[in-house]
C-alpha atoms as a PDB file:
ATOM      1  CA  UNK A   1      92.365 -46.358 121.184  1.00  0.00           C
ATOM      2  CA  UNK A   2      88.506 -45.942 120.242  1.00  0.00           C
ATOM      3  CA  UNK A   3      86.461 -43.936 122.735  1.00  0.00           C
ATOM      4  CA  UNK A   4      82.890 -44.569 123.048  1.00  0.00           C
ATOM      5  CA  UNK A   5      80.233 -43.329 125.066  1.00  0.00           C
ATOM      6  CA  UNK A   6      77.528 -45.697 126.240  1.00  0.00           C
ATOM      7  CA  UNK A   7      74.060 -44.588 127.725  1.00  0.00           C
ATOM      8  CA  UNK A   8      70.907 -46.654 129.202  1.00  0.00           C
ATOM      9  CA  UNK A   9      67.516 -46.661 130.213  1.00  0.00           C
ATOM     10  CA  UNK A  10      65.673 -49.320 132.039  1.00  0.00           C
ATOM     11  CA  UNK A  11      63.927 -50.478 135.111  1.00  0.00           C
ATOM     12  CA  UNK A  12      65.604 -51.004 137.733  1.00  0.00           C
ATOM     13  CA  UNK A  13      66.792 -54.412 138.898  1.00  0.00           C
ATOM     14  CA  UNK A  14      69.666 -56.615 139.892  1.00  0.00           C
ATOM     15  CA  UNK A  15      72.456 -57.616 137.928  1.00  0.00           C
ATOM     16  CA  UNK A  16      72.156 -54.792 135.430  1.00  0.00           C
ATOM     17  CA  UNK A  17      75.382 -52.673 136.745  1.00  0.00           C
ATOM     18  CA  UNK A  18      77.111 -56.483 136.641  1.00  0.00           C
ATOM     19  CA  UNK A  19      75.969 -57.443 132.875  1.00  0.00           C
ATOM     20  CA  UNK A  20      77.150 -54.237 131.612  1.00  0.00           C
ATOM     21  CA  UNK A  21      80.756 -54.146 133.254  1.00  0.00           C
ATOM     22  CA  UNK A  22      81.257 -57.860 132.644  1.00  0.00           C
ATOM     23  CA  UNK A  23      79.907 -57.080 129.167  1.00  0.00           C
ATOM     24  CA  UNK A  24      82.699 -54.450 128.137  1.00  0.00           C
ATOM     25  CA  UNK A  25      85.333 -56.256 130.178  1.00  0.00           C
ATOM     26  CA  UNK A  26      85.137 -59.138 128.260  1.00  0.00           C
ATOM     27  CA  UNK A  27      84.995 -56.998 125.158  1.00  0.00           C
ATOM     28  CA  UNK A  28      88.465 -56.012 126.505  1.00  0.00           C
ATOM     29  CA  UNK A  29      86.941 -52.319 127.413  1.00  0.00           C
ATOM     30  CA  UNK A  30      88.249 -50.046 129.835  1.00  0.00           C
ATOM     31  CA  UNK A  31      85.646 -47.601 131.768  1.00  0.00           C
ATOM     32  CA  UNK A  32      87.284 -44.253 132.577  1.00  0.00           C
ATOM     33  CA  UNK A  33      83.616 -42.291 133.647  1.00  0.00           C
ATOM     34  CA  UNK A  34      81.037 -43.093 134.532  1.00  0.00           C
ATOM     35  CA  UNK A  35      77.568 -41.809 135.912  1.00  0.00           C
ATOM     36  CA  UNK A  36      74.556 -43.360 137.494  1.00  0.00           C
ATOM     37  CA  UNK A  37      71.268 -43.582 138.977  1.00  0.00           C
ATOM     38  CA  UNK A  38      68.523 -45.456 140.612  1.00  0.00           C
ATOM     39  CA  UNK A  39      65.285 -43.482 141.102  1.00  0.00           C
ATOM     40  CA  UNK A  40      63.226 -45.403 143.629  1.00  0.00           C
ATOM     41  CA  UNK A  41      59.819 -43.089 142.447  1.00  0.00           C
ATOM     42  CA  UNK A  42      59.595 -43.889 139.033  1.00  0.00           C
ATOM     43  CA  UNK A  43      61.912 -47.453 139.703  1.00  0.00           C
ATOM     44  CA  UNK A  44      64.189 -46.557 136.411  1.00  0.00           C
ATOM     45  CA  UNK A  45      67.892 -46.628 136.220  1.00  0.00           C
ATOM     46  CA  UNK A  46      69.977 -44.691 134.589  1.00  0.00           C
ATOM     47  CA  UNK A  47      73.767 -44.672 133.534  1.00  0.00           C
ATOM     48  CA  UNK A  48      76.213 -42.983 131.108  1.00  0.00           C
ATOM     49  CA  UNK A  49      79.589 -44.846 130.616  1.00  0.00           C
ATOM     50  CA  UNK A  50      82.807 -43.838 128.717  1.00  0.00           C
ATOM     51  CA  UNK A  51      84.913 -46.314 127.788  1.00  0.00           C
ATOM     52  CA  UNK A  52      87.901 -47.107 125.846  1.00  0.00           C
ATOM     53  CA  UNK A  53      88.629 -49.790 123.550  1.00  0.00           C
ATOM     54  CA  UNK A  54      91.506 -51.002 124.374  1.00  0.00           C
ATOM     55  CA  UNK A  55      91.793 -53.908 122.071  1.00  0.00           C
ATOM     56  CA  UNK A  56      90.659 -52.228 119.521  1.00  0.00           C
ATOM     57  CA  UNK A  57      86.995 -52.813 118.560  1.00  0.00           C
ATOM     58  CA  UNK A  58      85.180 -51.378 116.580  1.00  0.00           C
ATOM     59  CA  UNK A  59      81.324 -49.765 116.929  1.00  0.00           C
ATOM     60  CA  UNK A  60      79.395 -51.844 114.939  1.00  0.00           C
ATOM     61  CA  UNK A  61      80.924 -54.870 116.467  1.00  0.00           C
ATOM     62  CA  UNK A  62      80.174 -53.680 120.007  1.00  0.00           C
ATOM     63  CA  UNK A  63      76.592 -52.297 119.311  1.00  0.00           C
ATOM     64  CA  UNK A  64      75.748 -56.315 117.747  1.00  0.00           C
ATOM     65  CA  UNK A  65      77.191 -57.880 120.809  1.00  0.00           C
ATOM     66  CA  UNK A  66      75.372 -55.784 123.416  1.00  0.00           C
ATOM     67  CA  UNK A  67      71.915 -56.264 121.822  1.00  0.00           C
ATOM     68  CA  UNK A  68      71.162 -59.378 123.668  1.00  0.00           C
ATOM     69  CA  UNK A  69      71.984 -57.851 126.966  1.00  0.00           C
ATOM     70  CA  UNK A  70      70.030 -54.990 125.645  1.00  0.00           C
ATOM     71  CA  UNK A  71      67.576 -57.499 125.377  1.00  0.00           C
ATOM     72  CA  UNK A  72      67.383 -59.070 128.499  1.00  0.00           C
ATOM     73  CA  UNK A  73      66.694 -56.159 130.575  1.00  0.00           C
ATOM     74  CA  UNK A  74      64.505 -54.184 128.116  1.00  0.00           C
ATOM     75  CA  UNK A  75      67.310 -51.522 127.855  1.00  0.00           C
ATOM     76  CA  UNK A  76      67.141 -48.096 125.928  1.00  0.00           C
ATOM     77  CA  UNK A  77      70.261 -47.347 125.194  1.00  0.00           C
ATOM     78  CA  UNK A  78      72.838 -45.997 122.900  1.00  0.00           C
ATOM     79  CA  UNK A  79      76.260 -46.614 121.932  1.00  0.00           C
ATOM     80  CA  UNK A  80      78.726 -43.710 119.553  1.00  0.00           C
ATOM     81  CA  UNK A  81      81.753 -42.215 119.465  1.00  0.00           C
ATOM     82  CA  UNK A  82      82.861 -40.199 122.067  1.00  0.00           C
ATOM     83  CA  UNK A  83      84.138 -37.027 120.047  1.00  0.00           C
ATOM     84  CA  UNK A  84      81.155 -37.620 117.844  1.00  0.00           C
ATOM     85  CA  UNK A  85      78.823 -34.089 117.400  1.00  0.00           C
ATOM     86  CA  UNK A  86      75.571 -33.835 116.948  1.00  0.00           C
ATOM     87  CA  UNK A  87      73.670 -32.756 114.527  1.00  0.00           C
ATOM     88  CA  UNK A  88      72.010 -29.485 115.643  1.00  0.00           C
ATOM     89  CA  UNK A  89      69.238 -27.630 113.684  1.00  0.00           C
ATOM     90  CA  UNK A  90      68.167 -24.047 114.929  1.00  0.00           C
ATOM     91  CA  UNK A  91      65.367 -22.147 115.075  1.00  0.00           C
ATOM     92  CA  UNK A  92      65.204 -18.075 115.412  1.00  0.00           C
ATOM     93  CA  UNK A  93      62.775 -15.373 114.992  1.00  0.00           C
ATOM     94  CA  UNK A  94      63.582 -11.767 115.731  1.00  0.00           C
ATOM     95  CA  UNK A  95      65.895 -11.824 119.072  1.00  0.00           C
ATOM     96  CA  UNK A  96      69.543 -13.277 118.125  1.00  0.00           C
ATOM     97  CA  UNK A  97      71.624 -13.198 121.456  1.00  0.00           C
ATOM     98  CA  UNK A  98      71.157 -17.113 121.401  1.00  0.00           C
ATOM     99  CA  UNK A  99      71.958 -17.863 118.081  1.00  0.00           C
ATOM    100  CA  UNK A 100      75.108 -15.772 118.170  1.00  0.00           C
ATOM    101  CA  UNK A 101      76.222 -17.548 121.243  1.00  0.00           C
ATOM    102  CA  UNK A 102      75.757 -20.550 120.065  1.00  0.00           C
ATOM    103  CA  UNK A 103      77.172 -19.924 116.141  1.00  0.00           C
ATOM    104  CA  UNK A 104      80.131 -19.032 118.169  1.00  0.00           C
ATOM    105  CA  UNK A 105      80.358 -21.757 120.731  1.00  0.00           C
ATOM    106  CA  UNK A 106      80.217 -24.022 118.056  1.00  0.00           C
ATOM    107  CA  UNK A 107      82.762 -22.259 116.003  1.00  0.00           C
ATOM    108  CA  UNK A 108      85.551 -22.192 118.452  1.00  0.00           C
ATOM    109  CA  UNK A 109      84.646 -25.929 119.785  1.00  0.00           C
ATOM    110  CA  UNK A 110      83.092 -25.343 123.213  1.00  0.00           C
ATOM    111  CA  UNK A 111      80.042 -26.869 121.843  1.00  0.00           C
ATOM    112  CA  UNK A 112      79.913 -30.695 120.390  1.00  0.00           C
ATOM    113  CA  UNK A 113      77.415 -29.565 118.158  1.00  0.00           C
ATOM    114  CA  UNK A 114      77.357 -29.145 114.322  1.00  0.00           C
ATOM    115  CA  UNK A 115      75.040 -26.799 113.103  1.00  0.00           C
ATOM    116  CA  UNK A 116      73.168 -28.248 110.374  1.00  0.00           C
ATOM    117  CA  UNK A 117      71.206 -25.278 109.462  1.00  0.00           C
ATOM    118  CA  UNK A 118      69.284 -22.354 110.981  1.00  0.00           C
ATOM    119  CA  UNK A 119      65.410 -21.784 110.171  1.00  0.00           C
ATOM    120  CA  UNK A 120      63.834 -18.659 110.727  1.00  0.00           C
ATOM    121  CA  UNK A 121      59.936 -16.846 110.006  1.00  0.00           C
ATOM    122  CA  UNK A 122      62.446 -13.613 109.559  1.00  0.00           C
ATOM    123  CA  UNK A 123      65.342 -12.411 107.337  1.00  0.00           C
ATOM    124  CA  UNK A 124      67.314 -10.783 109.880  1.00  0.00           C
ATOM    125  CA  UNK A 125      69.982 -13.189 110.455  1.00  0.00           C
ATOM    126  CA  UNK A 126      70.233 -14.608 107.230  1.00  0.00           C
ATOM    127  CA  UNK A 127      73.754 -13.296 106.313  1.00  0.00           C
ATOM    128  CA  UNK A 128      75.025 -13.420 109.544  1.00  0.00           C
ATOM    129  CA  UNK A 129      74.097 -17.661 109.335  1.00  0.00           C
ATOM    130  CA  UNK A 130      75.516 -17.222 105.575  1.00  0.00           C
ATOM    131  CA  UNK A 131      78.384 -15.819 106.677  1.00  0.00           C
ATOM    132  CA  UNK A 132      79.070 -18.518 108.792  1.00  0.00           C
ATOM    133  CA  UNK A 133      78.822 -21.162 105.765  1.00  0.00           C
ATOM    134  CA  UNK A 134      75.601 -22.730 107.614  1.00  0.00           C
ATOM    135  CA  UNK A 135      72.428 -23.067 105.607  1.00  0.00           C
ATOM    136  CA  UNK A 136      69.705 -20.264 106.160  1.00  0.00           C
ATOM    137  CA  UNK A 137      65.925 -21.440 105.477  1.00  0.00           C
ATOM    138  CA  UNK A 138      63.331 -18.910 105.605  1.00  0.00           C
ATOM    139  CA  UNK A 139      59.991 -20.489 106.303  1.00  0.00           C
ATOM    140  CA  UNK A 140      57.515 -17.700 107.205  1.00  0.00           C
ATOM    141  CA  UNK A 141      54.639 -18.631 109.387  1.00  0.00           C
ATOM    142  CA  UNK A 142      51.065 -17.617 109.020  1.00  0.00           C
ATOM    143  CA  UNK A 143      47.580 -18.988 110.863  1.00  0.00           C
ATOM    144  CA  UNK A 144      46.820 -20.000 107.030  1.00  0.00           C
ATOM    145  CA  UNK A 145      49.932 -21.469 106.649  1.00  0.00           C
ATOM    146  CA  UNK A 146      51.201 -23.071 109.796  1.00  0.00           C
ATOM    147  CA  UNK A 147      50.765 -26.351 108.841  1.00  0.00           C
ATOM    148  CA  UNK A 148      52.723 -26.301 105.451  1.00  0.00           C
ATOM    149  CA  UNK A 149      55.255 -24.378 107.514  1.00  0.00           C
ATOM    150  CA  UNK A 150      55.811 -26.972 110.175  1.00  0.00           C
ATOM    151  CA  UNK A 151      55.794 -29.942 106.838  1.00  0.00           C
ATOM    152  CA  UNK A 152      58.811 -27.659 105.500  1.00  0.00           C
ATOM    153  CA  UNK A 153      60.681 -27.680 108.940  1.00  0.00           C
ATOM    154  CA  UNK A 154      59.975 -31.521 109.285  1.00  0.00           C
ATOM    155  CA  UNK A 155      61.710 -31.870 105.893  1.00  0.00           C
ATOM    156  CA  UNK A 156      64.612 -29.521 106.411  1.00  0.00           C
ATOM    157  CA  UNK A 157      65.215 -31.873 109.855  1.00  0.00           C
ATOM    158  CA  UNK A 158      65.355 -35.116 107.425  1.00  0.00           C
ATOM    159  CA  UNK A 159      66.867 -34.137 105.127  1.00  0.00           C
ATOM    160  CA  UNK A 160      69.723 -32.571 106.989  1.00  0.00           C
ATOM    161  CA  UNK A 161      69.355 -35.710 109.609  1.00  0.00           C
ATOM    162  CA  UNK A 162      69.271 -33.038 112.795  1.00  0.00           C
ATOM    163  CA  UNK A 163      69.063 -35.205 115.960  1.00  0.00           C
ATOM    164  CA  UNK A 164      68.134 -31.973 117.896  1.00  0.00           C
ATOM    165  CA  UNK A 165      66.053 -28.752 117.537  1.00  0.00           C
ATOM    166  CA  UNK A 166      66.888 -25.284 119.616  1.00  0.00           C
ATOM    167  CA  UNK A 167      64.835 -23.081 119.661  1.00  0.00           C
ATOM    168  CA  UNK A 168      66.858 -20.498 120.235  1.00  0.00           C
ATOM    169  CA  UNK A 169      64.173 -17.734 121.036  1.00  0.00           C
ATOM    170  CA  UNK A 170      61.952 -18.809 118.421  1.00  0.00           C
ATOM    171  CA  UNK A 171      58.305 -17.130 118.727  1.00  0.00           C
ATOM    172  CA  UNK A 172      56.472 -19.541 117.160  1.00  0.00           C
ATOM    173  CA  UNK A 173      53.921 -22.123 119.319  1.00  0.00           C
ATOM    174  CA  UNK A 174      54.935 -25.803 118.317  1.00  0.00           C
ATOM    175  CA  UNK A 175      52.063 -27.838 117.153  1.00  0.00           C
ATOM    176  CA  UNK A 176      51.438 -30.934 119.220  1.00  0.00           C
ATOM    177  CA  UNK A 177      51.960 -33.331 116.511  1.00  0.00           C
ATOM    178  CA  UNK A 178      55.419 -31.836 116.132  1.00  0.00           C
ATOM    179  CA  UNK A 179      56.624 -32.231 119.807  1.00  0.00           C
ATOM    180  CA  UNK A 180      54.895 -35.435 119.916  1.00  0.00           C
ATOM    181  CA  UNK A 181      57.149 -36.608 117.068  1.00  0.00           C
ATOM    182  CA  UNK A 182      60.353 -34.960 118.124  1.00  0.00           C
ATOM    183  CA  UNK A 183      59.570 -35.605 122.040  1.00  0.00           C
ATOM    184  CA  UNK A 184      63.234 -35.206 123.356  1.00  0.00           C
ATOM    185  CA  UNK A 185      64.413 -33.844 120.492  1.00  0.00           C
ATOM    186  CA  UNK A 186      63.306 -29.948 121.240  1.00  0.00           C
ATOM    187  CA  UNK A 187      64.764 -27.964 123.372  1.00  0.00           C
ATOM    188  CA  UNK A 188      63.255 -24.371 124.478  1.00  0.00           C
ATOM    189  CA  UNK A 189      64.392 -21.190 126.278  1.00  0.00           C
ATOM    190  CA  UNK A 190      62.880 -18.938 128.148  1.00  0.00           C
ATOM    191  CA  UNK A 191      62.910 -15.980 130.950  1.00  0.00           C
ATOM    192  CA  UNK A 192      61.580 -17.388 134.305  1.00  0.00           C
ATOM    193  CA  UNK A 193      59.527 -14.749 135.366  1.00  0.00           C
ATOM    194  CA  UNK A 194      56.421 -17.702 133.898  1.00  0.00           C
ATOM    195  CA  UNK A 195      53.884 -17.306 134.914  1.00  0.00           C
ATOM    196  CA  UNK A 196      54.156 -14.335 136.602  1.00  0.00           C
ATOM    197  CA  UNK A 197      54.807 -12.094 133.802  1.00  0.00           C
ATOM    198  CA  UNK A 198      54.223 -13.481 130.301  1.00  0.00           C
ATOM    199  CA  UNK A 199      53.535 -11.950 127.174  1.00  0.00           C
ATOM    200  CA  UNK A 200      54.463  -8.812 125.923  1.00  0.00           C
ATOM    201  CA  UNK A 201      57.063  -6.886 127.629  1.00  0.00           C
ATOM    202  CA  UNK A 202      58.201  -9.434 130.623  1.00  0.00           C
ATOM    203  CA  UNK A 203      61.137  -7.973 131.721  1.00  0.00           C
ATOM    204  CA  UNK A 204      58.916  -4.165 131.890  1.00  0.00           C
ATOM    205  CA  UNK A 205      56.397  -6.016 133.488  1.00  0.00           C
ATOM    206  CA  UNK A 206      59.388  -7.737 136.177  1.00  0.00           C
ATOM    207  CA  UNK A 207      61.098  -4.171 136.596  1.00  0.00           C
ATOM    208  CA  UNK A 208      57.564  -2.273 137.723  1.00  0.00           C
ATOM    209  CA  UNK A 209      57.292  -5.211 140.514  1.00  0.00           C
ATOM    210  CA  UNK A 210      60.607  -4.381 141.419  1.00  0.00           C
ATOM    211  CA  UNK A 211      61.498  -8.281 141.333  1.00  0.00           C
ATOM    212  CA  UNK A 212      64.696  -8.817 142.988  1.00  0.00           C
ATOM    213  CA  UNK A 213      66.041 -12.152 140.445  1.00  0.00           C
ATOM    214  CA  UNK A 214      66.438 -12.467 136.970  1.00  0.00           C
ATOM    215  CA  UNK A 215      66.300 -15.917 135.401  1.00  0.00           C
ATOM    216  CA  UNK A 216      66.018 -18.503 132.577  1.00  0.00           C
ATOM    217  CA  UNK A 217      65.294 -22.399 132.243  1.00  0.00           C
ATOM    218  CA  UNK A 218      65.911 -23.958 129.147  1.00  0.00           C
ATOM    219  CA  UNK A 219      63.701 -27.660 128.866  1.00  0.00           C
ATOM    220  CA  UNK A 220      62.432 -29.792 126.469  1.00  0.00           C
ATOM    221  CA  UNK A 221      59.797 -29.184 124.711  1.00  0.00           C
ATOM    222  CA  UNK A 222      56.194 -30.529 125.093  1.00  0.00           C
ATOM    223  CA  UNK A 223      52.635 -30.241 123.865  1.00  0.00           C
ATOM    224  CA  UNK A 224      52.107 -28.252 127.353  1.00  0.00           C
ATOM    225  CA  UNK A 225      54.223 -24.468 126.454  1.00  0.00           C
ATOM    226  CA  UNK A 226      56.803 -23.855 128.424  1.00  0.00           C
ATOM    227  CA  UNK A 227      56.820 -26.696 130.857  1.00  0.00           C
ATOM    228  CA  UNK A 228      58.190 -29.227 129.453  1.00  0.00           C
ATOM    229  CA  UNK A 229      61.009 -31.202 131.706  1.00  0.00           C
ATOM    230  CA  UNK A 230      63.768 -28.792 132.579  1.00  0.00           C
ATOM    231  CA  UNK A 231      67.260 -29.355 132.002  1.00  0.00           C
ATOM    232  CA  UNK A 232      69.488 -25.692 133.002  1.00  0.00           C
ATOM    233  CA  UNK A 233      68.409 -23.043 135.111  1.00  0.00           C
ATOM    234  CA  UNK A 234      70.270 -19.694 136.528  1.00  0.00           C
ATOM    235  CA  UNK A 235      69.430 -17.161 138.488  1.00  0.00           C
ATOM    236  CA  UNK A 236      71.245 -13.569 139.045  1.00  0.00           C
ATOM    237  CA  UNK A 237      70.264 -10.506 141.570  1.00  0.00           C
ATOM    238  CA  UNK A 238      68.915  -7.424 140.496  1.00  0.00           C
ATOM    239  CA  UNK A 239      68.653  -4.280 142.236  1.00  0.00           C
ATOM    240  CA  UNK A 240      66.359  -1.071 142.622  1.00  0.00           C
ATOM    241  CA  UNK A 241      69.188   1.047 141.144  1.00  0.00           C
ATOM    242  CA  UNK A 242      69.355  -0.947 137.914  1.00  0.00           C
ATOM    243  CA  UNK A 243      67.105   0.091 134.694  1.00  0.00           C
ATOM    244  CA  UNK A 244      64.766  -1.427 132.345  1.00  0.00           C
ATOM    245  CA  UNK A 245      67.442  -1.893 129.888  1.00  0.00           C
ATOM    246  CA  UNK A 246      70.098  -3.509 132.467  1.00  0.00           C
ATOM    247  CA  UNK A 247      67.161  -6.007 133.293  1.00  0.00           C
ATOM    248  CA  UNK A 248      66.767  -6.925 129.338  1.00  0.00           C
ATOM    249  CA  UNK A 249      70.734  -6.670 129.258  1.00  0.00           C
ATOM    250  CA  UNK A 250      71.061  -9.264 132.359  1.00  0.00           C
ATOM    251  CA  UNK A 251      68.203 -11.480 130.951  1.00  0.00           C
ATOM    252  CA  UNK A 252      69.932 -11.837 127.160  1.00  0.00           C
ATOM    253  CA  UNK A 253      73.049 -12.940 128.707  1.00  0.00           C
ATOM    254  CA  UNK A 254      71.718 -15.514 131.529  1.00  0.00           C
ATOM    255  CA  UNK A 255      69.681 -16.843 128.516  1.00  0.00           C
ATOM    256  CA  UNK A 256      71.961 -17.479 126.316  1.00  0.00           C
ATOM    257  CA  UNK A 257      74.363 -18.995 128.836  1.00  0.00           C
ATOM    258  CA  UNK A 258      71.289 -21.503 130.166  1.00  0.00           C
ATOM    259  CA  UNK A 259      70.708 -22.486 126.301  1.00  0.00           C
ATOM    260  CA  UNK A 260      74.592 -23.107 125.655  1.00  0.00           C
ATOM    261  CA  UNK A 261      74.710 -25.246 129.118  1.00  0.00           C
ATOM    262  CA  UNK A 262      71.690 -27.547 127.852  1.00  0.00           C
ATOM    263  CA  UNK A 263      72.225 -28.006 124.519  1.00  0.00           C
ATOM    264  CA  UNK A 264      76.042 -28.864 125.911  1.00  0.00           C
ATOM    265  CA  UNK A 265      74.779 -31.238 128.029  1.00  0.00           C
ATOM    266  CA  UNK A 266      72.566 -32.962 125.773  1.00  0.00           C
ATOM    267  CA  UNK A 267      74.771 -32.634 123.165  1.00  0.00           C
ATOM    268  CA  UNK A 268      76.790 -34.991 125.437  1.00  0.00           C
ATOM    269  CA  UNK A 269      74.422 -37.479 126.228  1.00  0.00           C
ATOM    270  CA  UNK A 270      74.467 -36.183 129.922  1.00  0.00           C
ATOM    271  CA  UNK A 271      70.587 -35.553 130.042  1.00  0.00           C
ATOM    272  CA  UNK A 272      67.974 -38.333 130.044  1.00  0.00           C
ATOM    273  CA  UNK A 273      64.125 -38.718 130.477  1.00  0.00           C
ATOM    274  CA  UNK A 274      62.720 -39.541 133.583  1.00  0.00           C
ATOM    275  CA  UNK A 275      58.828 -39.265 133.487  1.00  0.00           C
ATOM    276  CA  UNK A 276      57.910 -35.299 133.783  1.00  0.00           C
ATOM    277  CA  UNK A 277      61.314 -34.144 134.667  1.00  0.00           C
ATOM    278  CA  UNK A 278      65.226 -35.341 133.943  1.00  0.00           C
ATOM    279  CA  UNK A 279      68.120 -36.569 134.986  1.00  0.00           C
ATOM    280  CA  UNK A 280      71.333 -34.597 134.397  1.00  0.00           C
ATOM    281  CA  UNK A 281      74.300 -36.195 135.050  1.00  0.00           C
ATOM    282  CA  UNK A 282      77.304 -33.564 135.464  1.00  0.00           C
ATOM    283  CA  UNK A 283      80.653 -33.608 133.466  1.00  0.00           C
ATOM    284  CA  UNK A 284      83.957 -35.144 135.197  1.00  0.00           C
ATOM    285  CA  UNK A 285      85.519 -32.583 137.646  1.00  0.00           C
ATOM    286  CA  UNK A 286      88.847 -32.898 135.376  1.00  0.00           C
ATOM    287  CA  UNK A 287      86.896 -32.595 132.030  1.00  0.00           C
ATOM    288  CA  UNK A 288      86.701 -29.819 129.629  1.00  0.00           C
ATOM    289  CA  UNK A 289      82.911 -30.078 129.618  1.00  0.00           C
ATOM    290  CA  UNK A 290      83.350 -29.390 133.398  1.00  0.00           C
ATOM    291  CA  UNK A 291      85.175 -26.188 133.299  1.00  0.00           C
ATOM    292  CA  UNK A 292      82.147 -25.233 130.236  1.00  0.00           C
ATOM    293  CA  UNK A 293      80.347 -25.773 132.914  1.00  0.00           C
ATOM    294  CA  UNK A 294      81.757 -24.212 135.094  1.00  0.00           C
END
């Protein structure tokens, strides 16, 4: 049996829950998760579905059927494969805890992601992406050349149809233009000790304050840095006894474990847009994705 997953977006109103359900019941669909909400602020709905077809029908069939529905309540949505992954291009610069997290996650299947290629404004990595039969691109960025530079990323994303960007410590500032055109299509991390202690040397700058948490949120990314709408966050205790380097050690690994958790989720089709902030639905308690999670 075919296993889809179906996602939407729209204002909410009566009857849409209903159209849906009677929609893939008629279709001869069976729902086996499913996830929603009604956010009385903003007066959007949201839902993700899995569903089985049970009589056998195929995508393209089901995706021409729904439009009308679609249609009558203004609906974003989106209908694949369940087991489908997503294309996933990533960025890097000098840092590579992320990317080797995530080349490995994706190697051993905990992520639903394939990795499309890796683009960097350094060589460091470039046989350890090789190695892993991925496609390195070395695009080095200048103030005189920023603009080619971000042309030649927007190509390598077409041409290798990425749906999604990580940056996965990247140290390069996004040009409006470019997270206008891949809005919800970027995703960032970073320490959270913003704005606090930014620029060079955060964690040196955390230790001499003697801050008591170490953090990182990993969001979208927008025109504004670093605040674009957050989707995975984590937080773990320091202490006075620990060192400069345990603080950088701590930080690595909580940031690469917040990237993994929202690309995962995205990856998914668990996050959605909601204005200046998201809505994360969580995996099944009986699902792999939940004990990833976990």
């Amino acid at each position: 049996m075919s296993k889809y997953c179906l996602t939407i977006t729209c204002s909410s109103r009566r009857g849409v829950v209903a159209a849906v359900s009677g929609f893939l019941s008629e279709k001869g669909c069976t729902i086996i998760d499913s996830a929603q909400f009604d956010d009385t602020n903003t007066n959007r709905f949201f839902t993700r579905i899995s569903l089985i077809s049970e009589m056998g029908a195929e995508l393209a069939d089901l995706e021409s059927d729904f439009t009308q529905i679609a249609a009558n309540f203004d609906m974003q949505w989106d209908l694949r494969g369940e087991e489908e992954r997503m294309k996933v291009m990533i960025m890097v610069s000098r840092y590579g805890h992320c990317l080797n997290d995530l080349l490995y996650r994706s190697r051993i299947g905990t992520l639903p992601i394939e990795i499309v290629g890796v683009v960097s404004n350094h060589l460091d990595y470039q046989k350890l992406v090789v190695n892993n039969d991925i496609p390195f691109h070395y695009v080095k960025v200048t103030k005189q050349n920023k603009v080619e530079a971000e042309a030649k990323l927007l190509s390598l994303v077409e041409e290798s149809e990425a749906e999604l960007i990580v940056l996965a410590r990247y140290m390069q500032i996004l040009s409006d233009i470019l997270c206008q055109k891949m809005s919800g299509r970027i995703i960032n991390i970073h320490h959270s000790f913003l704005p606090s202690f930014k620029g060079a040397n955060p964690y040196k700058q955390a230790f001499d304050k003697g801050v008591k948490l170490i953090g990182a949120t990993s969001h979208y990314v927008t025109a504004d840095l670093d605040e674009g709408p957050i989707i995975e966050q984590e937080t773990i205790r320091v202490t006075h006894a620990q060192s400069i380097e345990d603080y950088v050690s701590i930080g690595r690994e909580v940031e690469a474990s917040v990237l993994a958790r929202a690309v995962h989720a995205h990856a998914r089709r668990r996050v959605f847009l909601n204005d200046t902030k998201t809505i994360v639905f969580p995996a099944s308690p009986g699902s792999y994705s939940a004990k990833f999670m976990g």
